[in-house]
ModelCIF file with pLDDT and N, C-alpha, C, O atoms, coordinates in Angstrom:
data_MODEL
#
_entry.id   MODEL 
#
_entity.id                         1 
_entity.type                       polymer 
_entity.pdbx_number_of_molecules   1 
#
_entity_poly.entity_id                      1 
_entity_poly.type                           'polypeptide(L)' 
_entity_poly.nstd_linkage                   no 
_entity_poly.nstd_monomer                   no 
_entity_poly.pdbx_seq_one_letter_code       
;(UNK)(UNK)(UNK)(UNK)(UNK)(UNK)(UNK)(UNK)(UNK)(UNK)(UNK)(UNK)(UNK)(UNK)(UNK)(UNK)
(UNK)(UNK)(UNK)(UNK)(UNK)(UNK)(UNK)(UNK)(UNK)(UNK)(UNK)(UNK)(UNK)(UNK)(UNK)(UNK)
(UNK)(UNK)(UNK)(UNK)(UNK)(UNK)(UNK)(UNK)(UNK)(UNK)(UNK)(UNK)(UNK)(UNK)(UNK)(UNK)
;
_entity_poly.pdbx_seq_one_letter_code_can   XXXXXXXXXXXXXXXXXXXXXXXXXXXXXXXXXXXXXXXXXXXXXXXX 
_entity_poly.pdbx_strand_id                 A 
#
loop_
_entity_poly_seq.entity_id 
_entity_poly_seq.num 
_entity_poly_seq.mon_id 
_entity_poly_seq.hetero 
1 1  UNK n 
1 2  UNK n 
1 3  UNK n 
1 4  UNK n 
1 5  UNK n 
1 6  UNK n 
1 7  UNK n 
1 8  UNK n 
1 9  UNK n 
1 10 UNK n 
1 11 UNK n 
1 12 UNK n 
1 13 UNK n 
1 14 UNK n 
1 15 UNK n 
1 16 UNK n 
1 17 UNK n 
1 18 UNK n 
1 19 UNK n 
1 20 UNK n 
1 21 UNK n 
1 22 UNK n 
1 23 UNK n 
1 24 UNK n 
1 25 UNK n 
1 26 UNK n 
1 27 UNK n 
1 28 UNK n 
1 29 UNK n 
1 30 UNK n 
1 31 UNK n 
1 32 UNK n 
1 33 UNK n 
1 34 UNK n 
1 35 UNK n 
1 36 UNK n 
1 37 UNK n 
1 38 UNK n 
1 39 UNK n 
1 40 UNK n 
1 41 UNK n 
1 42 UNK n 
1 43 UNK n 
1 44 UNK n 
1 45 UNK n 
1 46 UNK n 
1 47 UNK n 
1 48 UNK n 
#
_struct_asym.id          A 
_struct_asym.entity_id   1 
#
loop_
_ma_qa_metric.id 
_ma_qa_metric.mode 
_ma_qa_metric.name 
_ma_qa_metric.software_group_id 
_ma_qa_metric.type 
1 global pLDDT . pLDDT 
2 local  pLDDT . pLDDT 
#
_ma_qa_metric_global.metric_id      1 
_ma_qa_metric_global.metric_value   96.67 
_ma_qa_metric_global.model_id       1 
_ma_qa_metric_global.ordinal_id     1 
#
loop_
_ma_qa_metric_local.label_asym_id 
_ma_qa_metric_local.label_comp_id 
_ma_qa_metric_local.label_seq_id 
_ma_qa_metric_local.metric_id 
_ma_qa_metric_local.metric_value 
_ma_qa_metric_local.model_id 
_ma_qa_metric_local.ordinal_id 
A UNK 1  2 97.00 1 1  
A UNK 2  2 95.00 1 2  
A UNK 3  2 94.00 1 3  
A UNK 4  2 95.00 1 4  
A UNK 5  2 95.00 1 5  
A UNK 6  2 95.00 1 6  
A UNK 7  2 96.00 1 7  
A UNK 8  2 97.00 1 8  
A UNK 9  2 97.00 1 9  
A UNK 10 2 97.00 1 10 
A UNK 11 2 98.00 1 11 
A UNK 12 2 98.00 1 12 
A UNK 13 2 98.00 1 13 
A UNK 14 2 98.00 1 14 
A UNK 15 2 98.00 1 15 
A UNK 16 2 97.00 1 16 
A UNK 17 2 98.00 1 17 
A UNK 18 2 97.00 1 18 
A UNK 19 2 97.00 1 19 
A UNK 20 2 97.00 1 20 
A UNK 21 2 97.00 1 21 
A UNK 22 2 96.00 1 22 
A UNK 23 2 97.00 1 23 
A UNK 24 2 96.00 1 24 
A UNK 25 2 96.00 1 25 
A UNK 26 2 97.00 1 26 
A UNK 27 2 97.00 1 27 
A UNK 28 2 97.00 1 28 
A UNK 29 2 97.00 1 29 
A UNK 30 2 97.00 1 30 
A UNK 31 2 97.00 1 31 
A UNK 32 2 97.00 1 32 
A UNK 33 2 97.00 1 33 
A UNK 34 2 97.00 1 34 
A UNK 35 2 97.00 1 35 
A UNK 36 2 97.00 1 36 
A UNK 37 2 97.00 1 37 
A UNK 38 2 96.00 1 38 
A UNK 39 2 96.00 1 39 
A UNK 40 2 95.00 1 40 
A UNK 41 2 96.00 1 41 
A UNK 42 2 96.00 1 42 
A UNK 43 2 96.00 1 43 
A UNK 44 2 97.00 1 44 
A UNK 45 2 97.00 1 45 
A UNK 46 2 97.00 1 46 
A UNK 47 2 97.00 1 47 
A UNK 48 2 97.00 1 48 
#
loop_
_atom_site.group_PDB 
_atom_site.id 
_atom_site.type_symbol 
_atom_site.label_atom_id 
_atom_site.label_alt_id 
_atom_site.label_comp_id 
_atom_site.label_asym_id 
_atom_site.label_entity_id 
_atom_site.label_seq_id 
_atom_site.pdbx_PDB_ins_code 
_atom_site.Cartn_x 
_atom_site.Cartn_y 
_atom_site.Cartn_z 
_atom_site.occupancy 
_atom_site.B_iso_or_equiv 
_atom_site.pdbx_formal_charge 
_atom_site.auth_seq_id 
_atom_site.auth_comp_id 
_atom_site.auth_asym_id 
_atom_site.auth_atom_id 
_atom_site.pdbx_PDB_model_num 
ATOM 1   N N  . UNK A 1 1  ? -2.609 -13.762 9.907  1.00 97.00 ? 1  UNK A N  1 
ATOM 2   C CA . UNK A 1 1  ? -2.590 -14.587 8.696  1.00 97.00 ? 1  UNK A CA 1 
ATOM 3   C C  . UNK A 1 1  ? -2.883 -16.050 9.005  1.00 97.00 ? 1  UNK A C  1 
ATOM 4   O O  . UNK A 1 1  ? -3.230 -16.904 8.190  1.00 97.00 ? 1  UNK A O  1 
ATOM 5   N N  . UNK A 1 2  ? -2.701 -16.191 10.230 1.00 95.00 ? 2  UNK A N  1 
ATOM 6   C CA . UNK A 1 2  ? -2.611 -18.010 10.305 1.00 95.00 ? 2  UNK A CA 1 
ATOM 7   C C  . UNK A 1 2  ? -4.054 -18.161 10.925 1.00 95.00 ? 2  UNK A C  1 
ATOM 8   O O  . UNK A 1 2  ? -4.406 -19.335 11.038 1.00 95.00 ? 2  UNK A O  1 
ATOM 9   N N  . UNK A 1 3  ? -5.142 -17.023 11.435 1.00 94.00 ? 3  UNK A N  1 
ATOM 10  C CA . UNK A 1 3  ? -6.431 -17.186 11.603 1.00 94.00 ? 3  UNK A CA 1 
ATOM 11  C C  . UNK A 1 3  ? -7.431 -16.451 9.940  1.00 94.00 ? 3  UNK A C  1 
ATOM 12  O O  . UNK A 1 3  ? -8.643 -16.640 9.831  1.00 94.00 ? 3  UNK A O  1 
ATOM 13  N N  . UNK A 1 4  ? -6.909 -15.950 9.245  1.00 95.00 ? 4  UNK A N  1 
ATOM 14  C CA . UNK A 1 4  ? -7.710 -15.717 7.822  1.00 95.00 ? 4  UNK A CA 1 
ATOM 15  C C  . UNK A 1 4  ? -6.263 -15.531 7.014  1.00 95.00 ? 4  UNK A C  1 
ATOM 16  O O  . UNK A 1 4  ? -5.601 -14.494 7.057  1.00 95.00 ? 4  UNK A O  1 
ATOM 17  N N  . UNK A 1 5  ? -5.922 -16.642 6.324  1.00 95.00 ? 5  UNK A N  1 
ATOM 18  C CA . UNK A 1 5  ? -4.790 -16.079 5.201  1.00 95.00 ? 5  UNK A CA 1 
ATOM 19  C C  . UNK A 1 5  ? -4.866 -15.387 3.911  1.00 95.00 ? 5  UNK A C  1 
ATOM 20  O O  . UNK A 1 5  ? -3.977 -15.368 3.060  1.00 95.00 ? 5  UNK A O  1 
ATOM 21  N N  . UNK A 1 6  ? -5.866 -14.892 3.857  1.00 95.00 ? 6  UNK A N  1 
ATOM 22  C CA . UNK A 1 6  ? -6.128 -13.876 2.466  1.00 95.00 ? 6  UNK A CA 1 
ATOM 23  C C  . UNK A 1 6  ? -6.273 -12.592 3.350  1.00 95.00 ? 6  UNK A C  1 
ATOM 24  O O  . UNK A 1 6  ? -7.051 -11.742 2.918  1.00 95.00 ? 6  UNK A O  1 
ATOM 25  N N  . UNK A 1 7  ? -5.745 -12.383 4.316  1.00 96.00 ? 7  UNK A N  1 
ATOM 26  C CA . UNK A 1 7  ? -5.957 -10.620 4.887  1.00 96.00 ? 7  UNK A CA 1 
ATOM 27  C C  . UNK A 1 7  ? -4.613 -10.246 4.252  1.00 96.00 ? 7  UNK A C  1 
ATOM 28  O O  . UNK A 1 7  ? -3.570 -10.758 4.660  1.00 96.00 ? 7  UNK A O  1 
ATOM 29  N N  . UNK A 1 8  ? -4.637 -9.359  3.261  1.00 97.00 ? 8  UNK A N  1 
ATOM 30  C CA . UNK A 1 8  ? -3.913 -8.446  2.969  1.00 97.00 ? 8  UNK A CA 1 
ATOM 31  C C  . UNK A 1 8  ? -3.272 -7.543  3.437  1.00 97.00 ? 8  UNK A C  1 
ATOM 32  O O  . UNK A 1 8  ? -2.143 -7.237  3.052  1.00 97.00 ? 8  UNK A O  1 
ATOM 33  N N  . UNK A 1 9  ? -3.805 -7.069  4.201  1.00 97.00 ? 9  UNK A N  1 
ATOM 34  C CA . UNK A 1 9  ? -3.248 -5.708  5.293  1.00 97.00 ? 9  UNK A CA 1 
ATOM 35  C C  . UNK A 1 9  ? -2.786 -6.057  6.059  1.00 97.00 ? 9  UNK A C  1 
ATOM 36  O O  . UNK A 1 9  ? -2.292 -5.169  6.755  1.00 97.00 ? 9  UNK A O  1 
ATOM 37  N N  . UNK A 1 10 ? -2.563 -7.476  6.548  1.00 97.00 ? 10 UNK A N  1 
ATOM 38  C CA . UNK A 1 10 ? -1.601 -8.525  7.435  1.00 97.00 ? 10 UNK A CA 1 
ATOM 39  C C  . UNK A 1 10 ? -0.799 -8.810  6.804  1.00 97.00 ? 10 UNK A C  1 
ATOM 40  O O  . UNK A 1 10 ? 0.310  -8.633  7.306  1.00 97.00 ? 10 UNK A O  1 
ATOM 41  N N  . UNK A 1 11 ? -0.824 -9.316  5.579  1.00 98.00 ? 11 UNK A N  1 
ATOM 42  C CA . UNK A 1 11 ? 0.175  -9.632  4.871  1.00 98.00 ? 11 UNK A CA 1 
ATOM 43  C C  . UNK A 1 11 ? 1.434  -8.105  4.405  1.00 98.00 ? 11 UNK A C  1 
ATOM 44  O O  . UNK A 1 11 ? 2.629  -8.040  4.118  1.00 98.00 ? 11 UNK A O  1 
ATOM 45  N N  . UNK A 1 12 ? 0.414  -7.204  4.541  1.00 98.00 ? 12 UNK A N  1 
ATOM 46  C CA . UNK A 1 12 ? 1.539  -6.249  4.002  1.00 98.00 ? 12 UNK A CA 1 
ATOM 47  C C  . UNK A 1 12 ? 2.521  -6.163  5.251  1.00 98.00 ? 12 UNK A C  1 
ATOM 48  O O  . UNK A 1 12 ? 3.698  -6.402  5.523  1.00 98.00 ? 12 UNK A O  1 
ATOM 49  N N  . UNK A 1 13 ? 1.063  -5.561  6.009  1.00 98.00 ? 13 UNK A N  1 
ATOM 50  C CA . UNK A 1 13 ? 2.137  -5.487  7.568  1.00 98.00 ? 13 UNK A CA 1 
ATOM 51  C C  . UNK A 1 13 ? 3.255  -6.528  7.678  1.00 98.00 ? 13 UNK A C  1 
ATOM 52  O O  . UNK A 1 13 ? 4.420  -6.231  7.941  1.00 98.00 ? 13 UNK A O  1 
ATOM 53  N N  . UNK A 1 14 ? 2.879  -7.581  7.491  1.00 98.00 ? 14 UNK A N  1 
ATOM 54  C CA . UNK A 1 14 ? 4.042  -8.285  7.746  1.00 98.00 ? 14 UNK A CA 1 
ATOM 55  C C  . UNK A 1 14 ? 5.067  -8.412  7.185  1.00 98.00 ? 14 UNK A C  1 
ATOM 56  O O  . UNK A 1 14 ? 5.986  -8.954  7.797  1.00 98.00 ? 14 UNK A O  1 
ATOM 57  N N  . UNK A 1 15 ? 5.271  -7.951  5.805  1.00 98.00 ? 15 UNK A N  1 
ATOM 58  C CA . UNK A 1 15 ? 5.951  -7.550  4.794  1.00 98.00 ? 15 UNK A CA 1 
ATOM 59  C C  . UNK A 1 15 ? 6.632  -6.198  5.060  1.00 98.00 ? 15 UNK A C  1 
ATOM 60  O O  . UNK A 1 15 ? 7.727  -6.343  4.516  1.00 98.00 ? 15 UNK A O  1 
ATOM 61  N N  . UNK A 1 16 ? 6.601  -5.070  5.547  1.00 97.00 ? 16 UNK A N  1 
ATOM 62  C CA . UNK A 1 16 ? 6.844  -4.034  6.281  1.00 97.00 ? 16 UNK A CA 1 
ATOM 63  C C  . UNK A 1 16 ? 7.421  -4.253  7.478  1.00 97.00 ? 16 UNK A C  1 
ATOM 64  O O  . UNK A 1 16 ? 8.340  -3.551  7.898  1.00 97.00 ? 16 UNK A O  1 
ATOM 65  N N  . UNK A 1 17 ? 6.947  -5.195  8.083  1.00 98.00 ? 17 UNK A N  1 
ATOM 66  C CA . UNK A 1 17 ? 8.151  -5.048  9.285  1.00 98.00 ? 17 UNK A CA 1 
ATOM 67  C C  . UNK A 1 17 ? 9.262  -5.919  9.668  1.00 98.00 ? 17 UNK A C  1 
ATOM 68  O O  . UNK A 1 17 ? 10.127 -5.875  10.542 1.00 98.00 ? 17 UNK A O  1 
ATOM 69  N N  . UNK A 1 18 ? 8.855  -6.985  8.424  1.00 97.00 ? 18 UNK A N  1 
ATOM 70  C CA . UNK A 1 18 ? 10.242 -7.784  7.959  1.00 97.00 ? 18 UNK A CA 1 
ATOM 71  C C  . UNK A 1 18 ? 11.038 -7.000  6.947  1.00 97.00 ? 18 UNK A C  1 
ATOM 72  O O  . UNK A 1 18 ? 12.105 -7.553  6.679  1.00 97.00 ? 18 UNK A O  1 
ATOM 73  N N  . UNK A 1 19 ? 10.843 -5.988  6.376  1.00 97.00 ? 19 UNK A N  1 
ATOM 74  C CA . UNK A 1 19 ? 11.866 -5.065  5.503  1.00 97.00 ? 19 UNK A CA 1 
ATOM 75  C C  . UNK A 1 19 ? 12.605 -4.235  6.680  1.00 97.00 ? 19 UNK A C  1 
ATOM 76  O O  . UNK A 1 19 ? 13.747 -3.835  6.455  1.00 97.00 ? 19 UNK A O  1 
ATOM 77  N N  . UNK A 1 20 ? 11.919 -3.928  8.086  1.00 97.00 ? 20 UNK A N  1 
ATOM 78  C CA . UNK A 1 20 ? 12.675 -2.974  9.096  1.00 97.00 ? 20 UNK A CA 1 
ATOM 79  C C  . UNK A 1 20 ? 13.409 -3.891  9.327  1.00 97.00 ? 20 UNK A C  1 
ATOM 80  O O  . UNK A 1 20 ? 14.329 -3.323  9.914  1.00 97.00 ? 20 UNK A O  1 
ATOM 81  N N  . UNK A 1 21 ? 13.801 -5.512  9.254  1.00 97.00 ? 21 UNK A N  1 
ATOM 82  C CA . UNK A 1 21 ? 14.663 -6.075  10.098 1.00 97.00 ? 21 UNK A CA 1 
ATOM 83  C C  . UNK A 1 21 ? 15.326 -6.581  9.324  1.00 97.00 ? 21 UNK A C  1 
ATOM 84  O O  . UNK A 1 21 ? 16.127 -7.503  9.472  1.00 97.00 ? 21 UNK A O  1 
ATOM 85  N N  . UNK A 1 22 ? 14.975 -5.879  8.213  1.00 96.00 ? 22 UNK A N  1 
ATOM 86  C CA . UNK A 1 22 ? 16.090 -6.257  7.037  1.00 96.00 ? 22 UNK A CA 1 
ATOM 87  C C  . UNK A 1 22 ? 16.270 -7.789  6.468  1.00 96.00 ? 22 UNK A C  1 
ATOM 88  O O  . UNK A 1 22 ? 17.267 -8.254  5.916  1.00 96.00 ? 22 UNK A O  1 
ATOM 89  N N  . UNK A 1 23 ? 15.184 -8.357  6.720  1.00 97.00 ? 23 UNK A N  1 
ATOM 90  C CA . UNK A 1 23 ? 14.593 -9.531  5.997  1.00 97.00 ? 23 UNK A CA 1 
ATOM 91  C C  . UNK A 1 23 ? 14.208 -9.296  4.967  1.00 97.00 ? 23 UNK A C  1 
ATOM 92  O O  . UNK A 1 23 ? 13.009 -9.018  4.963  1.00 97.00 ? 23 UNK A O  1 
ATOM 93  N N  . UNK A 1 24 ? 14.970 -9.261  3.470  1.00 96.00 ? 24 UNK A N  1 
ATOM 94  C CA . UNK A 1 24 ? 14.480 -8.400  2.512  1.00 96.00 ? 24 UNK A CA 1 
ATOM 95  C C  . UNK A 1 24 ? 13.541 -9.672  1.869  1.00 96.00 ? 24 UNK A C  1 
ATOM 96  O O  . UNK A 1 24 ? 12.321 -9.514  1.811  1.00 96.00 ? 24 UNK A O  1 
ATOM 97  N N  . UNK A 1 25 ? 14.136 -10.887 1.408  1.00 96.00 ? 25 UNK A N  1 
ATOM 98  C CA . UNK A 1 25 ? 13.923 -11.472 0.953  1.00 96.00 ? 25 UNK A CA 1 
ATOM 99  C C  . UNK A 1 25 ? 12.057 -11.998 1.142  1.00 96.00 ? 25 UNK A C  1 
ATOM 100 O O  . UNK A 1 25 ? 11.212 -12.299 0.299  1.00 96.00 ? 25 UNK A O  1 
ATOM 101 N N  . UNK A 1 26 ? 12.006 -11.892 2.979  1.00 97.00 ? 26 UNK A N  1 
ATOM 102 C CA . UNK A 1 26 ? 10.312 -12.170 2.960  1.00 97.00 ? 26 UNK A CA 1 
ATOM 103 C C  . UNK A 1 26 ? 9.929  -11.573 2.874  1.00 97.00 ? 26 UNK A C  1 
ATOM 104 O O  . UNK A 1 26 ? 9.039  -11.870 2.077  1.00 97.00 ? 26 UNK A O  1 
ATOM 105 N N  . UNK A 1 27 ? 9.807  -10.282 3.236  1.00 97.00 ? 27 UNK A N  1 
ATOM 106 C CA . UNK A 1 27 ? 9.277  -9.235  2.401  1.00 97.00 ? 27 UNK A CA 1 
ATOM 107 C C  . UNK A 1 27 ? 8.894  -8.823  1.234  1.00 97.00 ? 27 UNK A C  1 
ATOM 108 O O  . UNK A 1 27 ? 7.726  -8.448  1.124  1.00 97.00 ? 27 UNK A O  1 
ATOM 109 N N  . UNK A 1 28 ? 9.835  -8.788  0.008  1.00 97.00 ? 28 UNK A N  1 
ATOM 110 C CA . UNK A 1 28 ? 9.487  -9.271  -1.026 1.00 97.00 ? 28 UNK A CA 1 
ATOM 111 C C  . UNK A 1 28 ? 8.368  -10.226 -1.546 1.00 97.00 ? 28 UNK A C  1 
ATOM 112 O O  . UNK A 1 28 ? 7.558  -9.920  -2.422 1.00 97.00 ? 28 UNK A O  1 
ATOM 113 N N  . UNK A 1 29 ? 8.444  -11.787 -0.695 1.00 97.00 ? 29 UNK A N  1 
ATOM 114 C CA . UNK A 1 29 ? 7.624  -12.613 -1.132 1.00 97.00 ? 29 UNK A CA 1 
ATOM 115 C C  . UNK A 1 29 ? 6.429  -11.776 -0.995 1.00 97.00 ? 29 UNK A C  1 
ATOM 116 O O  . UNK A 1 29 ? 5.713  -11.334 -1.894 1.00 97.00 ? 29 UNK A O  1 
ATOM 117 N N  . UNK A 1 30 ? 6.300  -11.588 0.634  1.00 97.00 ? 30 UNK A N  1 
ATOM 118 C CA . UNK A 1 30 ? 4.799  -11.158 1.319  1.00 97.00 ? 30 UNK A CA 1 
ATOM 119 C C  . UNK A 1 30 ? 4.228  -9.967  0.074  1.00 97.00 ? 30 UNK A C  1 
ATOM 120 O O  . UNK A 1 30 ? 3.057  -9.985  -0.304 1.00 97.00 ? 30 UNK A O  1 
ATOM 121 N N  . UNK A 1 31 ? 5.246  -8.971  -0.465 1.00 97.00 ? 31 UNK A N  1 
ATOM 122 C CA . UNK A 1 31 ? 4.742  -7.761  -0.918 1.00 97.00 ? 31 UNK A CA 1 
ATOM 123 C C  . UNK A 1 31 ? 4.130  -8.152  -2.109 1.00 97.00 ? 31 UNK A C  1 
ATOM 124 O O  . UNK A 1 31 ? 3.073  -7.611  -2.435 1.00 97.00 ? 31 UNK A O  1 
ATOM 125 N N  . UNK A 1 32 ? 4.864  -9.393  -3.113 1.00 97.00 ? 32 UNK A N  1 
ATOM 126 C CA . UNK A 1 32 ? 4.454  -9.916  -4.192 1.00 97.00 ? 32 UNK A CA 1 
ATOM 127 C C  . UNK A 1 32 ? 3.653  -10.578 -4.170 1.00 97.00 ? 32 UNK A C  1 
ATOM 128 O O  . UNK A 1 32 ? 3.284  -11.049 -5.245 1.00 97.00 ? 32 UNK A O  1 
ATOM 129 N N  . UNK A 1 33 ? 2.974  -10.955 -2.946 1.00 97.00 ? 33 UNK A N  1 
ATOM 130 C CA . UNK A 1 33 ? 1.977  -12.330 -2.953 1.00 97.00 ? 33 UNK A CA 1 
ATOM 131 C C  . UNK A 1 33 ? 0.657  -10.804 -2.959 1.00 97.00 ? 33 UNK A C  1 
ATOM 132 O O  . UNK A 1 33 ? -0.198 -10.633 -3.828 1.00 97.00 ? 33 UNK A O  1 
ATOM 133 N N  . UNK A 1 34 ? 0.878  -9.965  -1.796 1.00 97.00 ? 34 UNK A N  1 
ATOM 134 C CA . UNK A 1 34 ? -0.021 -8.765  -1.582 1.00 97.00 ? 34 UNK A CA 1 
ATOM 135 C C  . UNK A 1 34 ? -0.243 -8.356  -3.383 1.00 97.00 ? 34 UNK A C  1 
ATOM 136 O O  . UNK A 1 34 ? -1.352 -8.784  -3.703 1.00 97.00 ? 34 UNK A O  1 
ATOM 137 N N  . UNK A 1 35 ? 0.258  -7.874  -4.249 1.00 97.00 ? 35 UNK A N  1 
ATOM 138 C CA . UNK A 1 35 ? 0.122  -7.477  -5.724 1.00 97.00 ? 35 UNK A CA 1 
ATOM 139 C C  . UNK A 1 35 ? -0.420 -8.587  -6.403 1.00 97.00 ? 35 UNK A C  1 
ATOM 140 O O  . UNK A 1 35 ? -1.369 -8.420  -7.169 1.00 97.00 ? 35 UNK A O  1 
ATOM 141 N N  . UNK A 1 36 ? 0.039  -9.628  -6.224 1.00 97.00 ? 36 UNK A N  1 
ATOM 142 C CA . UNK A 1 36 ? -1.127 -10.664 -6.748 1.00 97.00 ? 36 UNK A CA 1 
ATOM 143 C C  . UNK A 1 36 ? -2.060 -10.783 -6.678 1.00 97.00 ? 36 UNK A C  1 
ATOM 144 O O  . UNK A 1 36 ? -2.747 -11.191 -7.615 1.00 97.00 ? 36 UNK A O  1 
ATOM 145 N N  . UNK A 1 37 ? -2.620 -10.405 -5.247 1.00 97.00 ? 37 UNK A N  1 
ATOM 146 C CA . UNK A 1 37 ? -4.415 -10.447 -4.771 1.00 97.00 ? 37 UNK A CA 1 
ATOM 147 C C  . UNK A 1 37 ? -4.857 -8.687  -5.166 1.00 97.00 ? 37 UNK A C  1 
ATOM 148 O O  . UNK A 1 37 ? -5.942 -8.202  -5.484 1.00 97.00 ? 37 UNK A O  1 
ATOM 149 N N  . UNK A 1 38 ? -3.988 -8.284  -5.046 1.00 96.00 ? 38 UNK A N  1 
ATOM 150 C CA . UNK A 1 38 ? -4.303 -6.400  -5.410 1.00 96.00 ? 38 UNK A CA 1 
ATOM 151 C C  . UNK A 1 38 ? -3.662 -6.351  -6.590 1.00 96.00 ? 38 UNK A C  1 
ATOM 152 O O  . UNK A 1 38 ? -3.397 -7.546  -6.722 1.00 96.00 ? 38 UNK A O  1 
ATOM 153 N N  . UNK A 1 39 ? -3.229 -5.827  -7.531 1.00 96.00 ? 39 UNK A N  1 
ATOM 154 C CA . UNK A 1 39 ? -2.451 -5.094  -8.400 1.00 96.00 ? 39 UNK A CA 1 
ATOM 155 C C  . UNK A 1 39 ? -2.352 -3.738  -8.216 1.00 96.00 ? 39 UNK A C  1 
ATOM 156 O O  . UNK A 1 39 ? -1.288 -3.148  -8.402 1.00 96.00 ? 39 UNK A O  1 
ATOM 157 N N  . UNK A 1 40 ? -3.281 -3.231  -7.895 1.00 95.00 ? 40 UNK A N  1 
ATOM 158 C CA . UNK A 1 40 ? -3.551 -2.160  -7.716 1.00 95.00 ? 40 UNK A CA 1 
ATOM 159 C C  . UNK A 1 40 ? -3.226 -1.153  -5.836 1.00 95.00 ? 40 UNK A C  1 
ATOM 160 O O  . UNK A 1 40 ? -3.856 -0.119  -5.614 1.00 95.00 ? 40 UNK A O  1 
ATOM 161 N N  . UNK A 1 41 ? -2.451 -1.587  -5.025 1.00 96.00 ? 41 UNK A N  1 
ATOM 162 C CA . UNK A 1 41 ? -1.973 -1.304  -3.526 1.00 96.00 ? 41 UNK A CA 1 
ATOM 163 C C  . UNK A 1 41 ? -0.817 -0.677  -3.921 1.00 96.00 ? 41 UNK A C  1 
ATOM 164 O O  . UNK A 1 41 ? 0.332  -1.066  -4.127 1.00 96.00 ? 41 UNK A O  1 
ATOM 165 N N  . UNK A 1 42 ? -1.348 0.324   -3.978 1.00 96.00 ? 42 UNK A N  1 
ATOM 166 C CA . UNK A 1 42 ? -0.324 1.616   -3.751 1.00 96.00 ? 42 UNK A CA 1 
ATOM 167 C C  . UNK A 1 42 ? 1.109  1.318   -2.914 1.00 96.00 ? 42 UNK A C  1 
ATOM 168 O O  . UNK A 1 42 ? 2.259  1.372   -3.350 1.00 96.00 ? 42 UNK A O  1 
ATOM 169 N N  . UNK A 1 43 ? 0.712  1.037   -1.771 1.00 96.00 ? 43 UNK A N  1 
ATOM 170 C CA . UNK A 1 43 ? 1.361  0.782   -0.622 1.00 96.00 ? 43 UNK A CA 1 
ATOM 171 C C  . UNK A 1 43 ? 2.470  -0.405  -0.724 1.00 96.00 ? 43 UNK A C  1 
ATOM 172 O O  . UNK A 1 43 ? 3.640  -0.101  -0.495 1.00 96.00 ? 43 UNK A O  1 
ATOM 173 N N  . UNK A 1 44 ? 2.161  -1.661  -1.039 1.00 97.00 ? 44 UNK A N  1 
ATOM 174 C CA . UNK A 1 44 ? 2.604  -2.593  -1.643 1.00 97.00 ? 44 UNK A CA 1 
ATOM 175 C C  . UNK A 1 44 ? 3.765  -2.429  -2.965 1.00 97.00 ? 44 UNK A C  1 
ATOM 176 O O  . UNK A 1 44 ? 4.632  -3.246  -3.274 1.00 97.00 ? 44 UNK A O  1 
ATOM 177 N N  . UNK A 1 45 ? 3.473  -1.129  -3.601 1.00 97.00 ? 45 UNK A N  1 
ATOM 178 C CA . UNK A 1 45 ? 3.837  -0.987  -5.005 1.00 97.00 ? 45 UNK A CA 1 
ATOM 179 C C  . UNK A 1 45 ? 5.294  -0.058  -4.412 1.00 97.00 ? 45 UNK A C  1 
ATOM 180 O O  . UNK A 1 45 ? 6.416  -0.188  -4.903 1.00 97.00 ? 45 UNK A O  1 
ATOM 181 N N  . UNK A 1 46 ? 5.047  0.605   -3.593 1.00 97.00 ? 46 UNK A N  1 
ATOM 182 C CA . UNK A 1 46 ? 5.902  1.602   -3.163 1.00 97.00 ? 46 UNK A CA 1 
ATOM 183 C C  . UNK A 1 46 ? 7.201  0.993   -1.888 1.00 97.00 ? 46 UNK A C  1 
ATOM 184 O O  . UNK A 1 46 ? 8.202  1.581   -1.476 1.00 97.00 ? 46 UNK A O  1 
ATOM 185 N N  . UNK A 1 47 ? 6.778  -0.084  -1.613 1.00 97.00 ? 47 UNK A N  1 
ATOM 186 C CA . UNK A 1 47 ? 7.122  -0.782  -0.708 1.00 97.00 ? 47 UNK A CA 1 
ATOM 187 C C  . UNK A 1 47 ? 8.287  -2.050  -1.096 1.00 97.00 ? 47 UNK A C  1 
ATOM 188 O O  . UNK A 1 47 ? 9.322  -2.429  -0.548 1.00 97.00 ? 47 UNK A O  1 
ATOM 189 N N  . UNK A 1 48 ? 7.617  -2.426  -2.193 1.00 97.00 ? 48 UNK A N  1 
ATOM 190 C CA . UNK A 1 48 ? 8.587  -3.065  -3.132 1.00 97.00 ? 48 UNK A CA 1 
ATOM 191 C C  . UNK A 1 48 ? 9.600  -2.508  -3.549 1.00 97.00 ? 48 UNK A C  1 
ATOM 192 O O  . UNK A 1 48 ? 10.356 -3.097  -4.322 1.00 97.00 ? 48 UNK A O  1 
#
């Protein structure tokens, strides 16, 4: 993210493995910022 910050699939990832460490809160952000640029990410939607 900090070499292209619109990669999505970084952003989820990173959103996913701050929910394993029970960082709910960035996670959240990351997953909601991911549905903003997608609406449509399955993954993102399910993840939330």
């Amino acid at each position: 993210l900090a070499l292209r910050p619109a990669h999505l699939e970084a952003r989820y990832r990173r959103a996913v493995a701050a929910a394993a460490m029970m960082d709910l809160e960035a996670a959240m952000a990351d997953l909601a910022a991911v549905l903003r640029a997608q609406p449509g990410h399955a993954g993102a939607r399910r993840e939330l």
